[in-house]
C-alpha atoms as a PDB file:
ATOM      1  CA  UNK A   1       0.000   0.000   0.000  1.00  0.00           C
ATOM      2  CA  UNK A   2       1.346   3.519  -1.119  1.00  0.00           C
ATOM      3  CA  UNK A   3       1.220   6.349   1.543  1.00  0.00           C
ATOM      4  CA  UNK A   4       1.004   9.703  -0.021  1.00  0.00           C
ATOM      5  CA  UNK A   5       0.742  13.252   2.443  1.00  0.00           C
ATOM      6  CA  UNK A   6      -0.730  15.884   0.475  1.00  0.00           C
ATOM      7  CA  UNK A   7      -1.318  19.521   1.755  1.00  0.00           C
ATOM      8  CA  UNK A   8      -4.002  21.310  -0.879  1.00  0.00           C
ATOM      9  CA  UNK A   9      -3.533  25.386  -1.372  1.00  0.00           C
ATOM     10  CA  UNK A  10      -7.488  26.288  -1.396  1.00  0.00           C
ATOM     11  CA  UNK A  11      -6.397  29.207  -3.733  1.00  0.00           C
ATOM     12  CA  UNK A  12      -4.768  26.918  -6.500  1.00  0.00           C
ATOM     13  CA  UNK A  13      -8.356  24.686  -7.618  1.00  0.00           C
ATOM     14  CA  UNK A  14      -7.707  23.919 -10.938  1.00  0.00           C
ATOM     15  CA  UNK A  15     -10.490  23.486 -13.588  1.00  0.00           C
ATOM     16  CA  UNK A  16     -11.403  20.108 -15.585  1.00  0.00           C
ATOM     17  CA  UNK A  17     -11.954  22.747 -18.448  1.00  0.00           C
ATOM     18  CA  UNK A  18      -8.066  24.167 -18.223  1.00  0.00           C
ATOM     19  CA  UNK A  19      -6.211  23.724 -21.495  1.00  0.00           C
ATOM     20  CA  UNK A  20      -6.513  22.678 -25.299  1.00  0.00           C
ATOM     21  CA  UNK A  21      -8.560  19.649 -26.437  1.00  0.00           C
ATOM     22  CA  UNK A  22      -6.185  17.969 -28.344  1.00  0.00           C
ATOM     23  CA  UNK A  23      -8.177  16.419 -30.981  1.00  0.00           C
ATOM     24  CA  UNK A  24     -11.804  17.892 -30.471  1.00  0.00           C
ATOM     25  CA  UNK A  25     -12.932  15.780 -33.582  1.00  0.00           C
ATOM     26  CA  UNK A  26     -12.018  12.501 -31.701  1.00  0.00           C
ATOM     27  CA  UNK A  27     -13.657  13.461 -28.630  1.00  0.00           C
ATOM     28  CA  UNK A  28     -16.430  14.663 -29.869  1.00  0.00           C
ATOM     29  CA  UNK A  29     -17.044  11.198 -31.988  1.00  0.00           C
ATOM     30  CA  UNK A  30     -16.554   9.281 -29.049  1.00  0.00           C
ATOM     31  CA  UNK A  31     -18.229  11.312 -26.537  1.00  0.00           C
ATOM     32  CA  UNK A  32     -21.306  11.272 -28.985  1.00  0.00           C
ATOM     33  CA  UNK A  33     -20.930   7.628 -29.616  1.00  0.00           C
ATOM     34  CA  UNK A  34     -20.877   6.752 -25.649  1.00  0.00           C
ATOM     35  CA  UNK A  35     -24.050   9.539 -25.275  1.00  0.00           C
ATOM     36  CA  UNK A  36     -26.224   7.298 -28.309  1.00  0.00           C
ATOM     37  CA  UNK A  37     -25.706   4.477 -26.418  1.00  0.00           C
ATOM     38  CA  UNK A  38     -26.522   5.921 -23.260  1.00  0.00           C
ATOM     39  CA  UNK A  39     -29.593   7.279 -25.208  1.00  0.00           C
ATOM     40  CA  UNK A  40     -30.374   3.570 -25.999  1.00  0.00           C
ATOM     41  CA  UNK A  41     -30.688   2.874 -22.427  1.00  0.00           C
ATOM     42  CA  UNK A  42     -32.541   5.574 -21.424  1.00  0.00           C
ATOM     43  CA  UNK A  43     -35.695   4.853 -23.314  1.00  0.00           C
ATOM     44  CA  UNK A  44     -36.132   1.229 -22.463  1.00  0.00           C
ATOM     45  CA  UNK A  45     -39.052  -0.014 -20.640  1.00  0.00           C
ATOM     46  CA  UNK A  46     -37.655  -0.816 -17.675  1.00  0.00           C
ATOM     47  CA  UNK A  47     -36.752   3.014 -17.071  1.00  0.00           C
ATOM     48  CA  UNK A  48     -39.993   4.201 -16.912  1.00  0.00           C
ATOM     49  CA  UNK A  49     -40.463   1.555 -13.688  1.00  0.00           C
ATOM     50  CA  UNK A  50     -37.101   1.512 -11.870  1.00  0.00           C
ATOM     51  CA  UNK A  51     -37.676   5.202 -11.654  1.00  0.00           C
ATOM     52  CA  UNK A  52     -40.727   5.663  -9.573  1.00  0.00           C
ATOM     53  CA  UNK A  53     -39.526   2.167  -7.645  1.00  0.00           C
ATOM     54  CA  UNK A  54     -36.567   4.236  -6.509  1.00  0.00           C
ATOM     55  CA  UNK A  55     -38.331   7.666  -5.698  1.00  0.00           C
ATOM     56  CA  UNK A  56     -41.271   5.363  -3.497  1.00  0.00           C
ATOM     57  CA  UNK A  57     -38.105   3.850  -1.979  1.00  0.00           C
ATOM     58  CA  UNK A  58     -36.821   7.065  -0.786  1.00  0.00           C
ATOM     59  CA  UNK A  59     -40.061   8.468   0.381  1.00  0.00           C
ATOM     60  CA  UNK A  60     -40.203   5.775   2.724  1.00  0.00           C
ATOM     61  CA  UNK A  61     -43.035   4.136   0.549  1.00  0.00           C
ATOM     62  CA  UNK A  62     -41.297   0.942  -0.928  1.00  0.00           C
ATOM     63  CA  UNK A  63     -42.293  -2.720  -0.080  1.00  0.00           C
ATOM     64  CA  UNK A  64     -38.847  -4.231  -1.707  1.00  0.00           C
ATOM     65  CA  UNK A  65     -35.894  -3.280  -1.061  1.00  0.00           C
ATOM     66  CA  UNK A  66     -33.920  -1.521  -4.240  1.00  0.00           C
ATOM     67  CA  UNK A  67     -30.530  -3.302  -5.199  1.00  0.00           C
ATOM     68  CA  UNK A  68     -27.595  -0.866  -6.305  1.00  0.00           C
ATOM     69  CA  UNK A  69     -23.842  -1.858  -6.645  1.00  0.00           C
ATOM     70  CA  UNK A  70     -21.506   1.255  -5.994  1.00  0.00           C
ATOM     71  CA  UNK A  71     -17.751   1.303  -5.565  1.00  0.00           C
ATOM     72  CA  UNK A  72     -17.057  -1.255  -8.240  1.00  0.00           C
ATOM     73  CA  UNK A  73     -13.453  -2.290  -9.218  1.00  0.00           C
ATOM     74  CA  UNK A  74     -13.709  -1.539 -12.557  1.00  0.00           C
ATOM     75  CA  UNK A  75     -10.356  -0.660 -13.551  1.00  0.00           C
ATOM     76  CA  UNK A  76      -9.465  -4.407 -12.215  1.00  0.00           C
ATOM     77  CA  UNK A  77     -12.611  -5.717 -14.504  1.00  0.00           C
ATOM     78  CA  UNK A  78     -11.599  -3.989 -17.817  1.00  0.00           C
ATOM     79  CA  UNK A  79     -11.516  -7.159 -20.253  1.00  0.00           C
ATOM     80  CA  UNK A  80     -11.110  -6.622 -23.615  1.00  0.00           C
ATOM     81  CA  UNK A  81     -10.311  -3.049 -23.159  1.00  0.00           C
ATOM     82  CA  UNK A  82     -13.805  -1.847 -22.878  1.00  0.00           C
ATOM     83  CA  UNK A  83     -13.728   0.773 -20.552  1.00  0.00           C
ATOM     84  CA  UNK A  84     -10.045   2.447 -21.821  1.00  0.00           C
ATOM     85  CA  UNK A  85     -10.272   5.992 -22.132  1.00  0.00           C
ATOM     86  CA  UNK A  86      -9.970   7.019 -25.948  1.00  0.00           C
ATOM     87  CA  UNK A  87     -10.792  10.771 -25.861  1.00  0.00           C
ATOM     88  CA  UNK A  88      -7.674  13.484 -25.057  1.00  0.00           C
ATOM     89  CA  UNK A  89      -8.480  16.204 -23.359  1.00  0.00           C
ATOM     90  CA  UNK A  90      -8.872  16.170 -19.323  1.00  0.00           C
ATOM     91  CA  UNK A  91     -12.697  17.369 -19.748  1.00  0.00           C
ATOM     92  CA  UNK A  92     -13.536  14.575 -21.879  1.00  0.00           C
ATOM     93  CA  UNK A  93     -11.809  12.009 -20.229  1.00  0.00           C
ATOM     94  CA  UNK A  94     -14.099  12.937 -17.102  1.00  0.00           C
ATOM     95  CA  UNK A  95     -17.171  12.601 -19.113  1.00  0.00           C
ATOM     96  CA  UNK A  96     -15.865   9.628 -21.436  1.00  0.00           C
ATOM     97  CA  UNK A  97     -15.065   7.669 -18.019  1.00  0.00           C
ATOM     98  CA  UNK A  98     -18.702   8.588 -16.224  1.00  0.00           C
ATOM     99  CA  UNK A  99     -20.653   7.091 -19.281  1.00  0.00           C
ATOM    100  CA  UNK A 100     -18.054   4.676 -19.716  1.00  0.00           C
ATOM    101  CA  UNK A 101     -18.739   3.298 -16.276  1.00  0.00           C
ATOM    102  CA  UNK A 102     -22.488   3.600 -16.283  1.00  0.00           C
ATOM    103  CA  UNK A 103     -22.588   1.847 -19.899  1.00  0.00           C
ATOM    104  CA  UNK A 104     -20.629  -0.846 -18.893  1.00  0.00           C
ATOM    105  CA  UNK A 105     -22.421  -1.302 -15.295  1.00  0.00           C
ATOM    106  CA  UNK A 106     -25.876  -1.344 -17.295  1.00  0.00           C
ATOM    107  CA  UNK A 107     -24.796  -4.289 -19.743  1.00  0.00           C
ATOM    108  CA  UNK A 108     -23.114  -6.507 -16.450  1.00  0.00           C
ATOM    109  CA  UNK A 109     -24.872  -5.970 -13.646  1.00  0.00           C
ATOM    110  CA  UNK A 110     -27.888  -3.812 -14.177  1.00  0.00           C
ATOM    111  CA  UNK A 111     -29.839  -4.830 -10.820  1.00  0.00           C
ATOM    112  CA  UNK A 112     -32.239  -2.145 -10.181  1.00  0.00           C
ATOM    113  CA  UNK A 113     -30.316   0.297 -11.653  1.00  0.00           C
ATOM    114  CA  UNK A 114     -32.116   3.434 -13.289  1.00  0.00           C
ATOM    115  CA  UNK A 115     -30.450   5.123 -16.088  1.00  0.00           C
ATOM    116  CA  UNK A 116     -31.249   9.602 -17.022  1.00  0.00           C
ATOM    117  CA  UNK A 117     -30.310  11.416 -20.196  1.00  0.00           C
ATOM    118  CA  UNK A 118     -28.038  13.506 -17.880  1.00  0.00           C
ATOM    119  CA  UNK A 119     -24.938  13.964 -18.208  1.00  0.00           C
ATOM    120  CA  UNK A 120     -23.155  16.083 -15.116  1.00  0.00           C
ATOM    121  CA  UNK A 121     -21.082  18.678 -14.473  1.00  0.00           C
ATOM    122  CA  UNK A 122     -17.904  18.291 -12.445  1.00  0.00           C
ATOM    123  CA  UNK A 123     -18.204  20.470  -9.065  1.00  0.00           C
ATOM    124  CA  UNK A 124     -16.881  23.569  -8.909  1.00  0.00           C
ATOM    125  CA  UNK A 125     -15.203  25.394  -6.130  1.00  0.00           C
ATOM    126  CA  UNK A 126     -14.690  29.257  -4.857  1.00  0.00           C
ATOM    127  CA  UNK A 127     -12.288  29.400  -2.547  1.00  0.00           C
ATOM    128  CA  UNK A 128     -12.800  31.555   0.476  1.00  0.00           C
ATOM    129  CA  UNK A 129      -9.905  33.038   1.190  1.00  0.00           C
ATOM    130  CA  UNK A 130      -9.965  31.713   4.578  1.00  0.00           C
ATOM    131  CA  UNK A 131      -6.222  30.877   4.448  1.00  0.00           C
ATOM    132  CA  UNK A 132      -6.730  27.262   5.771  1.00  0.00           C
ATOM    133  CA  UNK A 133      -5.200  24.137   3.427  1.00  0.00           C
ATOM    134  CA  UNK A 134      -6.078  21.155   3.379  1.00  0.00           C
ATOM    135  CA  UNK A 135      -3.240  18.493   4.674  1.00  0.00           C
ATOM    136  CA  UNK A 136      -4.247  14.704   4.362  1.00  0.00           C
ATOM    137  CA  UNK A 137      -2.441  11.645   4.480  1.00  0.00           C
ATOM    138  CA  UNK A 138      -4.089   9.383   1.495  1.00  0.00           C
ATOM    139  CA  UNK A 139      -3.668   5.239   1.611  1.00  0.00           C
ATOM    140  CA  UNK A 140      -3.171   3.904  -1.516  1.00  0.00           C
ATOM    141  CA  UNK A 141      -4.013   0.219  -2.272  1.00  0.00           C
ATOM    142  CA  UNK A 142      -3.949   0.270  -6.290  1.00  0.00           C
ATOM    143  CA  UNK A 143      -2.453   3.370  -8.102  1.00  0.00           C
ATOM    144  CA  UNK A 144      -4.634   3.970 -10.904  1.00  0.00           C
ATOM    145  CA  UNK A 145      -7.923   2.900  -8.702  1.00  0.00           C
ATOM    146  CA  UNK A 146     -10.086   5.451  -7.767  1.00  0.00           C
ATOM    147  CA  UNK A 147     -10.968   4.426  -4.218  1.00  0.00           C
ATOM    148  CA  UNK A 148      -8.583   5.632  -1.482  1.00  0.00           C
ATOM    149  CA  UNK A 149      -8.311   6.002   1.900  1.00  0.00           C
ATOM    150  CA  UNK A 150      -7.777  10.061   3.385  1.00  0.00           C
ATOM    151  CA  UNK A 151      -7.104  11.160   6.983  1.00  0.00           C
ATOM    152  CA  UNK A 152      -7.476  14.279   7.277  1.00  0.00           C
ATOM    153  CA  UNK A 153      -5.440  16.436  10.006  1.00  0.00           C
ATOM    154  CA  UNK A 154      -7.152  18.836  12.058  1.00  0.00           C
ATOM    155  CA  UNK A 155      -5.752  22.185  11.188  1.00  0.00           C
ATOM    156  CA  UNK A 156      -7.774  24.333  14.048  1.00  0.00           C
ATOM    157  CA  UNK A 157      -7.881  22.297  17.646  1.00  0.00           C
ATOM    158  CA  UNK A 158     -10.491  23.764  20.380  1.00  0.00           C
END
């Protein structure tokens, strides 16, 4: 397991939108491939019954219990290369590897899983000002795995 201490300037947040798009042709083909067959998905049947399932669920008005898998290994369950990135630029990759992962969780291991034609915007931060960093210790198990471990340090004690 890799230990890695990392102290965060709130005043440096970088933006997934920073720089060029390399090949904005290539991104855009594959970004619009991936969004058709989200599309696909979208409009099937079982859509239009997962959904209100899930919204009765949360209102405390479900008689069965919902199944959802989160926090899959996929990087560990890429065969055949499916879910490789293949789009350049560091605001398509985002969006390449969210319908990437919700594609390939829909044809595996749907369960109850509901599908939107939405596609999401990465968060975005103002910084305060406050002056206060961040400083973590992060646990890493597999490098290019998503899933880590933080502990965070308390930076004001009472």
């Amino acid at each position: 397991m890799q230990h890695r201490n990392r102290l965060v300037d709130p005043t440096r947040i970088t933006s997934l939108t920073s720089g060029e798009i390399d090949d904005p042709e290539c991104d855009k083909r594959v970004l619009r491939t991936l969004g058709e067959r989200l599309a696909a998905i979208v409009v099937l049947a079982v859509q239009a019954e997962t959904g209100p399932k899930w919204r009765a669920l949360n209102g405390s008005r479900q008689a069965r219990q919902m199944v959802w898998i989160d926090e899959i290994p996929r990087r560990d369950m890429n065969v055949d290369d499916e879910l490789r990135p293949q789009t350049m630029s560091k605001w398509s990759r985002h969006h390449e590897w969210e319908l990437r992962q919700l594609i390939y969780q829909w044809e595996l291991m749907p369960e109850d899983m509901g599908a939107e034609a939405v596609v999401y915007s990465p968060l975005v931060v103002h910084n305060t000002a406050f002056g206060l960093a961040e400083d973590v210790d992060i646990a890493i198990a597999d490098e290019p795995n998503s899933v880590v471990s933080w502990h965070f340090k308390i930076p004001i004690r009472g």
